[in-house]
C-alpha atoms as a PDB file:
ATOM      1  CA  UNK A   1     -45.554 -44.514 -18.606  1.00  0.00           C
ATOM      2  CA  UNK A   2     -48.744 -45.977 -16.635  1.00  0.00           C
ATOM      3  CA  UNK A   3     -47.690 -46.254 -13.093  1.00  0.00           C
ATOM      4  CA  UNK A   4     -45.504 -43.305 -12.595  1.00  0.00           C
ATOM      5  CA  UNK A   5     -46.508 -39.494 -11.711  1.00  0.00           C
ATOM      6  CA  UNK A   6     -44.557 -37.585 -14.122  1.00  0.00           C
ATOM      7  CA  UNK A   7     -43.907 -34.131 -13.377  1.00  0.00           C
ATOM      8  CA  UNK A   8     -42.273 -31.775 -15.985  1.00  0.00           C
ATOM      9  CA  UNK A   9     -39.375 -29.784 -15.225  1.00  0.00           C
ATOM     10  CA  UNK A  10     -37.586 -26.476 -17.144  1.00  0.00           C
ATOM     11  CA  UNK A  11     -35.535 -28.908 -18.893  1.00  0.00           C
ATOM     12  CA  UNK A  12     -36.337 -32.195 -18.349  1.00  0.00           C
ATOM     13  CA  UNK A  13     -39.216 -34.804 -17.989  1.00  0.00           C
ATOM     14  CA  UNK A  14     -38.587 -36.128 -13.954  1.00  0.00           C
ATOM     15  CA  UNK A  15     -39.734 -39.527 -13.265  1.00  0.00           C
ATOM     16  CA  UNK A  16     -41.847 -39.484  -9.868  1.00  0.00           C
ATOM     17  CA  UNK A  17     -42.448 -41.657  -6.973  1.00  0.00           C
ATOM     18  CA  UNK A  18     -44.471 -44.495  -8.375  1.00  0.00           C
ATOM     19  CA  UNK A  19     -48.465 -43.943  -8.219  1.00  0.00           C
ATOM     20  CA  UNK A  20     -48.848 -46.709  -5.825  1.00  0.00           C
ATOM     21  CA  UNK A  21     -46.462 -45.413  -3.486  1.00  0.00           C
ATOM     22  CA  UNK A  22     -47.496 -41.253  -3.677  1.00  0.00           C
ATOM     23  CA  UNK A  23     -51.195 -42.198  -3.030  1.00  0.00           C
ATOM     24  CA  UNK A  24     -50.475 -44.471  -0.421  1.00  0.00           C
ATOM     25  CA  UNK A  25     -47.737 -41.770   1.090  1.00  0.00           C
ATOM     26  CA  UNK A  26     -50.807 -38.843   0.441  1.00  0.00           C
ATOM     27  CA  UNK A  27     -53.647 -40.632   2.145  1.00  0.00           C
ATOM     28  CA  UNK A  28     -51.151 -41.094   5.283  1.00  0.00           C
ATOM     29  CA  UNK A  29     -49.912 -38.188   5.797  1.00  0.00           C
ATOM     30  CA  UNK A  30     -52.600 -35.470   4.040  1.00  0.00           C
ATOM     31  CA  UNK A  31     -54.936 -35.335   7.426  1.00  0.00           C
ATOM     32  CA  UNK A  32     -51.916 -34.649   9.785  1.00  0.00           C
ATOM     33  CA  UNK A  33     -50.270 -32.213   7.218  1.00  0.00           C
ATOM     34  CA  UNK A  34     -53.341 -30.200   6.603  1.00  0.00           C
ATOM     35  CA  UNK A  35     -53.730 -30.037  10.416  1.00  0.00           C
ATOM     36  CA  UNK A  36     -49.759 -29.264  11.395  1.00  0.00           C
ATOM     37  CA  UNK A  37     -49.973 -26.503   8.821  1.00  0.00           C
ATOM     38  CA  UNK A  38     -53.427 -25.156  10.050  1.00  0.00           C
ATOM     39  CA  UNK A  39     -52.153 -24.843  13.114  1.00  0.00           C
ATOM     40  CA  UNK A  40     -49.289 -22.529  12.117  1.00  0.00           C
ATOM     41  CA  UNK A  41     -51.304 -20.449  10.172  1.00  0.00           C
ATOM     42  CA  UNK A  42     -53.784 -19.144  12.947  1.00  0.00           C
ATOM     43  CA  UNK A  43     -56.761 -21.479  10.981  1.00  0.00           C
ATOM     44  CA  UNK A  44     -56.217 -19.274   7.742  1.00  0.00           C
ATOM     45  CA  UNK A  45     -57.660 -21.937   5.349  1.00  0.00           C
ATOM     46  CA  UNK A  46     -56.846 -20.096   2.359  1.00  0.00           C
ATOM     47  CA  UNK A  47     -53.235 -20.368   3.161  1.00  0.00           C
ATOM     48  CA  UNK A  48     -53.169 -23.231   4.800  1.00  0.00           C
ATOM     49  CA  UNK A  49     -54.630 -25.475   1.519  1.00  0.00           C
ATOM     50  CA  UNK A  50     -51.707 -23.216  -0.429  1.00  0.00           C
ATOM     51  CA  UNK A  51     -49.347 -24.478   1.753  1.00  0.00           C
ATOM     52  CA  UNK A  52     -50.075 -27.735   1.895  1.00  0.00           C
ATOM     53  CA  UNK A  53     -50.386 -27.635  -2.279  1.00  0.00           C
ATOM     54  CA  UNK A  54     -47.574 -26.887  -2.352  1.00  0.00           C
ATOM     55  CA  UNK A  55     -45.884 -29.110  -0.366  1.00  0.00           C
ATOM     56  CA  UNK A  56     -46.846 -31.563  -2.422  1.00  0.00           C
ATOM     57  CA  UNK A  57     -45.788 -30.703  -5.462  1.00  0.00           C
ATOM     58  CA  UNK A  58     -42.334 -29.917  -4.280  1.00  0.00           C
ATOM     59  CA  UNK A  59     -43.171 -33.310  -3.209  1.00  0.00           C
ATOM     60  CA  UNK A  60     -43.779 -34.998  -6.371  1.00  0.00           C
ATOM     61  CA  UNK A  61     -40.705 -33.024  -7.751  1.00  0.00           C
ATOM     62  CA  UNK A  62     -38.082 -33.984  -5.506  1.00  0.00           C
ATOM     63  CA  UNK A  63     -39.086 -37.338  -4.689  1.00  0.00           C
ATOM     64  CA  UNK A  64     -37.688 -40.157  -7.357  1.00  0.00           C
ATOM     65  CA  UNK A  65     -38.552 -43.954  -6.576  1.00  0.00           C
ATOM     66  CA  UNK A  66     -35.651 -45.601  -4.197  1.00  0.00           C
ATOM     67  CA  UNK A  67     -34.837 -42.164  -2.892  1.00  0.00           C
ATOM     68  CA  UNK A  68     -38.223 -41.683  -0.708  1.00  0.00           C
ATOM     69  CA  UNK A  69     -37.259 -39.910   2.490  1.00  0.00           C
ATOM     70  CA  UNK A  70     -37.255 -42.178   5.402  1.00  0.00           C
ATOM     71  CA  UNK A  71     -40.111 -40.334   7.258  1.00  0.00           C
ATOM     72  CA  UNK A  72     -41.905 -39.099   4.897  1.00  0.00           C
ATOM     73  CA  UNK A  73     -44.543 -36.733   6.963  1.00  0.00           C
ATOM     74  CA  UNK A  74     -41.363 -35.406   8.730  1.00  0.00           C
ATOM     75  CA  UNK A  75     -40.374 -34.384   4.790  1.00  0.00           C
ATOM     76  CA  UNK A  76     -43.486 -32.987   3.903  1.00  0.00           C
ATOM     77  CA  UNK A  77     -44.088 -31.329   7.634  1.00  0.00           C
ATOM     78  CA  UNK A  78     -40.671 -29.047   7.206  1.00  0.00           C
ATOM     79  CA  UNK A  79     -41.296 -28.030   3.576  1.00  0.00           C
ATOM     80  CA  UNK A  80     -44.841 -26.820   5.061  1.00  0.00           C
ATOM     81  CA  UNK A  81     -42.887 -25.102   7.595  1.00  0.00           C
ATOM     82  CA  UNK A  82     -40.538 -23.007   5.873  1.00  0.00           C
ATOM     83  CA  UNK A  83     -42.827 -22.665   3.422  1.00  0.00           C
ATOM     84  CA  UNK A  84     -44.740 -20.612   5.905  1.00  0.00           C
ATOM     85  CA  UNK A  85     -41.839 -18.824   6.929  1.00  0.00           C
ATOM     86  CA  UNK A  86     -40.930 -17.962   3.636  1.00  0.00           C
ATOM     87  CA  UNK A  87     -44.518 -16.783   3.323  1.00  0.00           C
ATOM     88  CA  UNK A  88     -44.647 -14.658   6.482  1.00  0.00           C
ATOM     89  CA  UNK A  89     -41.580 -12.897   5.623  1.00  0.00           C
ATOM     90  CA  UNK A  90     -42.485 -11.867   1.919  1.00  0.00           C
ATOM     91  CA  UNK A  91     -45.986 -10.632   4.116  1.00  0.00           C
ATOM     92  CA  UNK A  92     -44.250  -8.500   6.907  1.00  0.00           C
ATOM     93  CA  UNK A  93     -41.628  -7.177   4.056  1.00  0.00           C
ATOM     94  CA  UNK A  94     -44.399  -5.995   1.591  1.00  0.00           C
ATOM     95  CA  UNK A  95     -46.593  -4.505   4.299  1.00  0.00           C
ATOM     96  CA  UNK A  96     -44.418  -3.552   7.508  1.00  0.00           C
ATOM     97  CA  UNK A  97     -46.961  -1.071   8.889  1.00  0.00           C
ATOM     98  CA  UNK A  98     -49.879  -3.669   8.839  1.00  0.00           C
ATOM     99  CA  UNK A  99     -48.187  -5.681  11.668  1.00  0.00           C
ATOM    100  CA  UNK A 100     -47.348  -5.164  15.305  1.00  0.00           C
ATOM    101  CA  UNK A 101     -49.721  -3.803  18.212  1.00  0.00           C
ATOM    102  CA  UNK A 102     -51.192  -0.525  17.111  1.00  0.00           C
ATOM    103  CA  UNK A 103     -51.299  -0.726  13.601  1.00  0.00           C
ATOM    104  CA  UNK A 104     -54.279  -1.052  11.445  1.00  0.00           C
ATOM    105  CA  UNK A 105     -53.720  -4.863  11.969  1.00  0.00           C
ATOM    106  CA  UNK A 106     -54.227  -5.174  15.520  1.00  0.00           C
ATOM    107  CA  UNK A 107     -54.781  -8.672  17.265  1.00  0.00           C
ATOM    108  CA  UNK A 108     -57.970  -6.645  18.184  1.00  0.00           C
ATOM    109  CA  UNK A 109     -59.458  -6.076  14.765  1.00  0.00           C
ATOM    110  CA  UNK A 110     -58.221  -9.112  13.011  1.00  0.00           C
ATOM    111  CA  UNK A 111     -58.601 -11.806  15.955  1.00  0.00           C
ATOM    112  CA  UNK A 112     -56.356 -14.566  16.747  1.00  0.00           C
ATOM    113  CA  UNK A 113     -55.152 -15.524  13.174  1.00  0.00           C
ATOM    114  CA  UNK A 114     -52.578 -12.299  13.561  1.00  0.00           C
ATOM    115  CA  UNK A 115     -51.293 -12.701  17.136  1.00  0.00           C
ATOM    116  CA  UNK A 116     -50.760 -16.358  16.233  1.00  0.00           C
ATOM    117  CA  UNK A 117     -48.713 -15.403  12.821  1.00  0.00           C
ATOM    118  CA  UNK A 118     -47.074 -12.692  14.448  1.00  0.00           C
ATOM    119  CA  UNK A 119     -45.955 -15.576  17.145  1.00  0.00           C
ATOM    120  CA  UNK A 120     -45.277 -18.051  14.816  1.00  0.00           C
ATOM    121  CA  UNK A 121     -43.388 -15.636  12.873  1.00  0.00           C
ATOM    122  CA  UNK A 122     -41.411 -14.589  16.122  1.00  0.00           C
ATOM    123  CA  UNK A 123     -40.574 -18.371  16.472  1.00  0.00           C
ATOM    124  CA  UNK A 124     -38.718 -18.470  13.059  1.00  0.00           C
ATOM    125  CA  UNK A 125     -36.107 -16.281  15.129  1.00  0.00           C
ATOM    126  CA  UNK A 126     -35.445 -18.335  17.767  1.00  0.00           C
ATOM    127  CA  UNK A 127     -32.803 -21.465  17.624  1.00  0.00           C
ATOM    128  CA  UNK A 128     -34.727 -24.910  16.019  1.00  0.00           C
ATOM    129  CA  UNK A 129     -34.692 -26.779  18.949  1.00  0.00           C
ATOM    130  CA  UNK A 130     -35.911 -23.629  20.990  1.00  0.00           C
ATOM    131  CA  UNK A 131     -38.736 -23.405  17.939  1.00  0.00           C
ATOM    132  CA  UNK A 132     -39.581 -27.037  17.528  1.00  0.00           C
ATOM    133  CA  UNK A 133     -40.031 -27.680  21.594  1.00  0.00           C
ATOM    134  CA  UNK A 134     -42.127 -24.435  21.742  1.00  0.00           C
ATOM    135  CA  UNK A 135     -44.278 -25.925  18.962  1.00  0.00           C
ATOM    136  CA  UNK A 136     -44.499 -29.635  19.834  1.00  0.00           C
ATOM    137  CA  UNK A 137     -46.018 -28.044  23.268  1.00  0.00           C
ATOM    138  CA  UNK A 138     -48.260 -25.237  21.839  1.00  0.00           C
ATOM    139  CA  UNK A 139     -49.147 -25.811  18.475  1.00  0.00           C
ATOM    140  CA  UNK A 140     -49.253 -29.680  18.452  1.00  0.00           C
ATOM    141  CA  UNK A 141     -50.365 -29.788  21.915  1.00  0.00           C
ATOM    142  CA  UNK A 142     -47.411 -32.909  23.566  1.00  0.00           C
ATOM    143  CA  UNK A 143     -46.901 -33.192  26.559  1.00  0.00           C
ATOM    144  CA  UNK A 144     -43.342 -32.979  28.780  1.00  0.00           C
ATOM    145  CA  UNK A 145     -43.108 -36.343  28.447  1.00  0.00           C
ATOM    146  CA  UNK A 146     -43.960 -36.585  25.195  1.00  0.00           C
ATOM    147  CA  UNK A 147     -41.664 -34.499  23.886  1.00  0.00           C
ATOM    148  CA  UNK A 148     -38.842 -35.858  25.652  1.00  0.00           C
ATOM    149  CA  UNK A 149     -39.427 -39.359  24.486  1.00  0.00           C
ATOM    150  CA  UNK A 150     -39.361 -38.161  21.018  1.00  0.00           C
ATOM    151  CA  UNK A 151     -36.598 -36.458  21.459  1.00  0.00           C
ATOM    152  CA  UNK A 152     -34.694 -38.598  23.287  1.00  0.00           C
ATOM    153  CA  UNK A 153     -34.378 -36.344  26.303  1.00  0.00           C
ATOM    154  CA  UNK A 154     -35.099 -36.418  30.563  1.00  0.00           C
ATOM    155  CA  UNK A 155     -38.314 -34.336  31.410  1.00  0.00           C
ATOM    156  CA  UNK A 156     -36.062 -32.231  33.223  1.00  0.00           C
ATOM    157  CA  UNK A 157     -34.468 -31.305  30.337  1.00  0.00           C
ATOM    158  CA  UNK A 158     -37.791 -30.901  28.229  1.00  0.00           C
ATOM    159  CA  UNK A 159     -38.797 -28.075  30.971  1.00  0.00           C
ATOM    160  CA  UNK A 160     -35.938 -26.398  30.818  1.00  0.00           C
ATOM    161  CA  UNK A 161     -35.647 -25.756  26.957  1.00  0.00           C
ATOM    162  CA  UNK A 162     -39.439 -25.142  27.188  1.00  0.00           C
ATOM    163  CA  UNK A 163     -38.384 -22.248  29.831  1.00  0.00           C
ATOM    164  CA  UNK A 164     -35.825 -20.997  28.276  1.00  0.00           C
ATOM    165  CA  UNK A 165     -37.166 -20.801  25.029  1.00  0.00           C
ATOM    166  CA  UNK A 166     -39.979 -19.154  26.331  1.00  0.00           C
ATOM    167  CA  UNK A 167     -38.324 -16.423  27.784  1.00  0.00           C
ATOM    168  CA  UNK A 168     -36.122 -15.856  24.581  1.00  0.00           C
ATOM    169  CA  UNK A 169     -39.594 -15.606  22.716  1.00  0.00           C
ATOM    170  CA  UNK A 170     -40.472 -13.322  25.284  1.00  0.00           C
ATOM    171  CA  UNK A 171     -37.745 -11.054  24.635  1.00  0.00           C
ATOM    172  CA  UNK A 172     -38.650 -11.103  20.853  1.00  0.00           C
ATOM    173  CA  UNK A 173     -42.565 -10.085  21.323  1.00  0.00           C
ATOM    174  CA  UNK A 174     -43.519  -6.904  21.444  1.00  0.00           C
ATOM    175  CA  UNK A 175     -44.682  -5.940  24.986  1.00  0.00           C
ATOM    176  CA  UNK A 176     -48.347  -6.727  25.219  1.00  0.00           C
ATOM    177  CA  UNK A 177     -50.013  -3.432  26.948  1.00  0.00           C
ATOM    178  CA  UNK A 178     -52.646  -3.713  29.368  1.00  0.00           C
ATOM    179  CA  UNK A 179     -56.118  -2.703  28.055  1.00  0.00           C
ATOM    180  CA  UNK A 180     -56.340   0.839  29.339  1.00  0.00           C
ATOM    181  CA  UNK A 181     -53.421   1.953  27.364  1.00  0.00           C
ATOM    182  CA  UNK A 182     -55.149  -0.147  24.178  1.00  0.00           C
ATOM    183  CA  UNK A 183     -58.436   2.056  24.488  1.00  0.00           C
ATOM    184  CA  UNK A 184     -56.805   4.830  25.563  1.00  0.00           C
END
């Protein structure tokens, strides 16, 4: 059928989002995916390009013409997410000893790419409105105010859920140690 993405199922041939529409929907929303998922990942391009694959195709999948989510860069930015998660989790199960402070995985040898996993990972523990305020601050970089108008919330408010998620990261972290006791 010219016109329409078909993508092939187990069972079944599923009709897609029209071409029109997915190209229009990709060229939107591909630069602030790739960038939201980047993010996440520490800068790991490898993963973050498999991630945002993949997306995608779950994308062209899921998505049948007249059903398009509303917003659809909200759709695609939560797939990415637990995606991630999903990711992170299979990671830390396969190889437990490779993460935490003092394994062979140390923020020291591997740079900032595993102390931000290992916090985004610690985020996937906390409540989602805990999660999502500590990431629109950190990892997207919003202000107070900009996160309360999106949310639909006082400033006031906004700074308290930013403190107390922060402290219930906090208690989720592993205690950072001071750099004697790391060369020690």
């Amino acid at each position: 059928m010219p016109g329409v993405i078909i993508v092939k199922g187990p069972e079944k041939e599923i009709a897609s989002v029209l071409e029109e529409q997915w190209m229009a929907i990709y060229h939107e929303t591909v630069r602030p995916l790739y960038g939201y998922t980047a993010r996440r990942t520490g800068g790991d391009r490898a993963l973050t390009e498999d991630i945002v694959q993949e997306t995608y195709l779950r994308a062209l999948d899921g998505w049948v013409p007249g059903a398009l989510p509303d917003a659809p860069l909200a759709w695609l930015k939560r797939v990415a997410r637990n995606l991630l998660i999903d990711h992170l989790r299979r990671q830390k199960k396969a190889a437990p000893a490779e993460w935490g402070p003092g394994a062979k995985n140390d923020p020291e040898a591997s740079g900032d790419e595993f102390v931000s996993l290992e916090l985004f990972l610690a985020l996937t523990s906390l409540g989602r409105k805990k999660a999502a305020v500590l990431e629109a601050f950190y990892y997207d970089g919003l202000s107070v105010r900009e996160i309360a108008a999106d949310r639909g919330l006082s400033e006031k408010a906004v700074e308290g859920l930013l403190r107390r998620a922060r402290q219930a990261l906090k208690s989720l972290l592993p205690e950072q140690r001071s750099e004697g006791e790391r060369h020690a």
